[in-house]
N, C-alpha and C. Protein backbone atom coordinates (compact mmCIF):
# COMPACT_ATOMS: atom_id res chain seq x y z
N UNK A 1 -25.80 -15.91 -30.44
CA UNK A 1 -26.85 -15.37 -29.57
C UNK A 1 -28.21 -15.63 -30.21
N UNK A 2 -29.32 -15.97 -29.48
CA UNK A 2 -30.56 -16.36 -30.28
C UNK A 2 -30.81 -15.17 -29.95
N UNK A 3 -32.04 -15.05 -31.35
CA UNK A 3 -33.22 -13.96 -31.07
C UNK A 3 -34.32 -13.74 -30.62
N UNK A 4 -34.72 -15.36 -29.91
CA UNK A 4 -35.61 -15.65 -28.82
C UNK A 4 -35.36 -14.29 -27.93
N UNK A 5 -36.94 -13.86 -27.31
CA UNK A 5 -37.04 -12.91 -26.55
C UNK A 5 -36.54 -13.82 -24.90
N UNK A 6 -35.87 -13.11 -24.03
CA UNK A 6 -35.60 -13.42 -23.15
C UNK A 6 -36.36 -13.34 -21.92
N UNK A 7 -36.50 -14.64 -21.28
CA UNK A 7 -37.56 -14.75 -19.98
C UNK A 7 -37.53 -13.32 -19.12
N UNK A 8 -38.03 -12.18 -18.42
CA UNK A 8 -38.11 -11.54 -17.44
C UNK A 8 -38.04 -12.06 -16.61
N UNK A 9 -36.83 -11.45 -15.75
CA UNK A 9 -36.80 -12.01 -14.43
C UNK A 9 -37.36 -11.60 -13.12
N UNK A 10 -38.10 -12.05 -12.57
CA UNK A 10 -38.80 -11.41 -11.75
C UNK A 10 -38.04 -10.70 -10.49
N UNK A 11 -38.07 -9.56 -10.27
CA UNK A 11 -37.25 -9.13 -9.22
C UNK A 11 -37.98 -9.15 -7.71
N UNK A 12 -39.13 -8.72 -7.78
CA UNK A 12 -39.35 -9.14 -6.36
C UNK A 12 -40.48 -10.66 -6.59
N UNK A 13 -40.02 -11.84 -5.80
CA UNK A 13 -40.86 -12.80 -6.48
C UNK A 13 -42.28 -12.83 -5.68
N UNK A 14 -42.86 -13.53 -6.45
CA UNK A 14 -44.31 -13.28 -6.10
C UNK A 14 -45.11 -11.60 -6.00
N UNK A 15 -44.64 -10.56 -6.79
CA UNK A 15 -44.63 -9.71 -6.79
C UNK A 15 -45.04 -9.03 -5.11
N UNK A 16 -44.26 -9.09 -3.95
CA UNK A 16 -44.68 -8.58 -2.94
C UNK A 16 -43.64 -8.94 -1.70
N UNK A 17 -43.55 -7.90 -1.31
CA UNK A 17 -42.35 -7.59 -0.06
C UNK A 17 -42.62 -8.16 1.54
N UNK A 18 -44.51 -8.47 1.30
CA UNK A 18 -44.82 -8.96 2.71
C UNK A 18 -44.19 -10.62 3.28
N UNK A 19 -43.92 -10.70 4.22
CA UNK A 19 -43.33 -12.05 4.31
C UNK A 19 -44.41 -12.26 5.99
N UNK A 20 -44.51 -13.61 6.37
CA UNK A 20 -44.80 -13.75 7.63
C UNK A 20 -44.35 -13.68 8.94
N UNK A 21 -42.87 -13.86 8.82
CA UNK A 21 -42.03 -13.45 9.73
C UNK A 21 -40.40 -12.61 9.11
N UNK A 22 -39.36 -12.15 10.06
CA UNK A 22 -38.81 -11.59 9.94
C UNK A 22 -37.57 -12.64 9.18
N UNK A 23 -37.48 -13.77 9.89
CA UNK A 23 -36.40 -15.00 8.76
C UNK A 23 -36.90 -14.57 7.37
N UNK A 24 -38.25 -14.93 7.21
CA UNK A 24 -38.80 -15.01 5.92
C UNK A 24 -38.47 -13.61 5.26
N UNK A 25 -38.26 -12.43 5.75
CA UNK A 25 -37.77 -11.35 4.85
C UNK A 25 -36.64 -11.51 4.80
N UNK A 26 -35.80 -11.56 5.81
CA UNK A 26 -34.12 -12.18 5.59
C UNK A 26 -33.90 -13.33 4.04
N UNK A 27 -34.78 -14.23 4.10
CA UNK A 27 -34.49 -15.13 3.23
C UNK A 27 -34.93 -14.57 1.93
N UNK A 28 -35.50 -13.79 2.00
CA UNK A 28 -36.38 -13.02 0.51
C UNK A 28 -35.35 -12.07 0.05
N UNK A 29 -34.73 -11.16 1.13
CA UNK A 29 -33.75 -9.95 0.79
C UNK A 29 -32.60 -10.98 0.02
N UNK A 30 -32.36 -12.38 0.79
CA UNK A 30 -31.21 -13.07 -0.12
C UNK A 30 -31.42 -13.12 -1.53
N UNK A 31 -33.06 -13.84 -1.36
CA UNK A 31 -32.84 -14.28 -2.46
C UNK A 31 -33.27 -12.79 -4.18
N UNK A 32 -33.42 -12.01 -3.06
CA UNK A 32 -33.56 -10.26 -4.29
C UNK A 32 -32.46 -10.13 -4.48
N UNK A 33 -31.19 -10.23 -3.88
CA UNK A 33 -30.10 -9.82 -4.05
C UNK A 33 -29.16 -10.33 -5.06
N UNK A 34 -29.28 -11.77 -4.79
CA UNK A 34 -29.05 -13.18 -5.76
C UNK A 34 -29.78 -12.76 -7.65
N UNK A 35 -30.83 -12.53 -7.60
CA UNK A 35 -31.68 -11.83 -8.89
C UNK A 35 -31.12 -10.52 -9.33
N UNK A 36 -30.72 -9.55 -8.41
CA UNK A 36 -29.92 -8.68 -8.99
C UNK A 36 -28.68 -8.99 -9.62
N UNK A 37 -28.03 -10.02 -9.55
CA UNK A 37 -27.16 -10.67 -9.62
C UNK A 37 -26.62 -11.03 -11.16
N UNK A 38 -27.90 -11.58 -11.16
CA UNK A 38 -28.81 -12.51 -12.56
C UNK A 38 -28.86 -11.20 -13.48
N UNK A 39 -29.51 -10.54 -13.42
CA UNK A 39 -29.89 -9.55 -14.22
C UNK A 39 -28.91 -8.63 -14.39
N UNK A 40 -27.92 -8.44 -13.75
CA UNK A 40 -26.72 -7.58 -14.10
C UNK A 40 -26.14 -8.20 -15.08
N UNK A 41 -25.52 -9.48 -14.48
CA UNK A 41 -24.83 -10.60 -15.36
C UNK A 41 -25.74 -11.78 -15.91
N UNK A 42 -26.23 -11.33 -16.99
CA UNK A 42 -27.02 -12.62 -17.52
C UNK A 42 -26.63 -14.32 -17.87
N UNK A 43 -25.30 -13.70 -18.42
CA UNK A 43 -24.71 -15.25 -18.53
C UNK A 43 -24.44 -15.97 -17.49
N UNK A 44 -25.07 -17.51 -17.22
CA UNK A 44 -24.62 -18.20 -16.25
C UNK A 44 -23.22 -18.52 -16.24
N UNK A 45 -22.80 -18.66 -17.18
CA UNK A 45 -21.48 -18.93 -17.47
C UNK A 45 -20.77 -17.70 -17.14
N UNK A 46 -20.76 -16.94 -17.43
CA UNK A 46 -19.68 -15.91 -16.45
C UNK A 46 -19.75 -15.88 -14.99
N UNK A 47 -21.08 -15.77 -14.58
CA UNK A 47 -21.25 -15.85 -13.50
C UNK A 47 -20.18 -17.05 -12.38
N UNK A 48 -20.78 -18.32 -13.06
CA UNK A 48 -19.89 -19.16 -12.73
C UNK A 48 -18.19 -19.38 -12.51
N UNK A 49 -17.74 -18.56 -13.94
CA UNK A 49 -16.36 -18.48 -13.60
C UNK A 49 -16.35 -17.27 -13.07
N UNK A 50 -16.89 -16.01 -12.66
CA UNK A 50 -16.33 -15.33 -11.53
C UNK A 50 -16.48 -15.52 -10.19
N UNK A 51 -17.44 -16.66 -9.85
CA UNK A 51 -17.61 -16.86 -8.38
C UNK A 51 -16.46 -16.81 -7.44
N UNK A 52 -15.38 -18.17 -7.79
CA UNK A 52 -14.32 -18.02 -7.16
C UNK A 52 -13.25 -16.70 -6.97
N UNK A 53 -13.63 -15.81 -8.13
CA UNK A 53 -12.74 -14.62 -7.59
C UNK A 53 -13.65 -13.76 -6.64
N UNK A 54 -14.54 -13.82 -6.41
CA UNK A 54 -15.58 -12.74 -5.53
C UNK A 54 -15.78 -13.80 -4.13
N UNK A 55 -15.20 -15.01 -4.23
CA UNK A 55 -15.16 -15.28 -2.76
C UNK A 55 -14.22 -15.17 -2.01
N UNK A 56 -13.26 -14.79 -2.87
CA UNK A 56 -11.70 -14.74 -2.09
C UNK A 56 -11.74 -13.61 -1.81
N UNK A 57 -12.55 -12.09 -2.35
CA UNK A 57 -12.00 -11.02 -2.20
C UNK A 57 -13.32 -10.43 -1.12
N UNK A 58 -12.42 -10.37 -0.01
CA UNK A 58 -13.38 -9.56 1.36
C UNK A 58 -14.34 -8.23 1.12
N UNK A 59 -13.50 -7.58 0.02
CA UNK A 59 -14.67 -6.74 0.04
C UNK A 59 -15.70 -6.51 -0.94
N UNK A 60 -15.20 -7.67 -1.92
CA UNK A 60 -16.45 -7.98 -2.80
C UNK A 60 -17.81 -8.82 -1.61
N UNK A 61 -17.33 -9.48 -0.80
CA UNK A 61 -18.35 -10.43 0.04
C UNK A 61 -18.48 -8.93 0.90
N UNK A 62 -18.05 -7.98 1.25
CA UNK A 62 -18.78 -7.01 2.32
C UNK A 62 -19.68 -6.59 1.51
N UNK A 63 -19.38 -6.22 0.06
CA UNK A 63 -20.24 -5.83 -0.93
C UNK A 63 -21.70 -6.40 -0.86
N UNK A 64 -21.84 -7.89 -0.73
CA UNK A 64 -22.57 -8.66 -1.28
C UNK A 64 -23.57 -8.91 -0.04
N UNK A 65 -23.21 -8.37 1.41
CA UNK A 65 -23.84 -8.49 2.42
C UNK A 65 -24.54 -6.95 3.03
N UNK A 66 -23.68 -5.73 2.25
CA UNK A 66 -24.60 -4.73 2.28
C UNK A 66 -25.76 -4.64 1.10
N UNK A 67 -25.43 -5.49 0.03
CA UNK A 67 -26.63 -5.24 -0.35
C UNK A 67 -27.96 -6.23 -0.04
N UNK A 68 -27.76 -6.98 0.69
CA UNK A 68 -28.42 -7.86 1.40
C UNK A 68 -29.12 -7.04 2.08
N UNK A 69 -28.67 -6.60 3.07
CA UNK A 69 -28.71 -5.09 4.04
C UNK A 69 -29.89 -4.26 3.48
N UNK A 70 -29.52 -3.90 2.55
CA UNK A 70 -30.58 -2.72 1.69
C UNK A 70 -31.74 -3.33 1.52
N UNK A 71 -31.62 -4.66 0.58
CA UNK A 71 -32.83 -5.45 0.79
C UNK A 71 -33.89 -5.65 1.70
N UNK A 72 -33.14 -6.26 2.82
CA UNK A 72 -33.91 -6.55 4.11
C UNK A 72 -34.26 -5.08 4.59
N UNK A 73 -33.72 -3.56 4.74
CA UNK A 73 -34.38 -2.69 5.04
C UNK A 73 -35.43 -2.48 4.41
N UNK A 74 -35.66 -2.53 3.29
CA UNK A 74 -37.15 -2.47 2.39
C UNK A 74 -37.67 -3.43 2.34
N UNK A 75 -37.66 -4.34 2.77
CA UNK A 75 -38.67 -5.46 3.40
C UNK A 75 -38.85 -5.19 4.39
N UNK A 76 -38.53 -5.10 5.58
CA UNK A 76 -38.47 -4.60 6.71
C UNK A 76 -39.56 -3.30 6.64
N UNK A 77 -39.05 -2.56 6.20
CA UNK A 77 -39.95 -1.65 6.25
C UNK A 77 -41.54 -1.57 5.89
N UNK A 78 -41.28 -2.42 4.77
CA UNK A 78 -43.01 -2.86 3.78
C UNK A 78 -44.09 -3.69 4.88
N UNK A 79 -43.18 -4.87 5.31
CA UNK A 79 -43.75 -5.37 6.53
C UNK A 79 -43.70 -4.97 8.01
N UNK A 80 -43.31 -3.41 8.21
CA UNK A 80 -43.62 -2.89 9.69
C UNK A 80 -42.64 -3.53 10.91
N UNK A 81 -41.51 -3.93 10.45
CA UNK A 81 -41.12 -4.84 11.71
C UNK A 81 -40.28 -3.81 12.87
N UNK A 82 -39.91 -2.49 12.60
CA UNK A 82 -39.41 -2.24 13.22
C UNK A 82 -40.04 -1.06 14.15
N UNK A 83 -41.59 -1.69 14.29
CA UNK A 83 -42.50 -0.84 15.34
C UNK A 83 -42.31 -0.85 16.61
């Protein structure tokens, strides 16, 4: 393990929840969710070899689409869309 300090990962990027349209928060909640991801599991390498077991298992992927879910509600919300 080095003792290099490790990059911060930015969790919301560009520090800000506003998007221009509603795709564009959809695609932002992905990609917050994806970073939580990262930062739970730092190693790419684990990551990698657990992919294939979290695609086979349905409710790891229901997992992975409510928290999508959560995302996009707090985007959603930051940007007003549901006036």
């Amino acid at each position: 393990m080095s003792d290099a300090p490790a990059t911060p990962v930015q969790l919301v990027p560009g520090n800000s929840l506003i998007t221009k349209t509603p795709e564009e928060g959809r695609m932002l909640a992905i990609k917050m969710a994806r970073l939580i991801i990262k930062v739970t599991q730092p190693d790419a390498a684990v990551r990698e070899r657990l992919r294939p077991i979290y695609a086979e298992d349905a409710g790891m992927l229901i997992a992975i689409g409510q928290t999508v879910a959560t995302e996009f509600a707090t985007i959603a919300a930051a940007n007003n869309y549901w006036k």
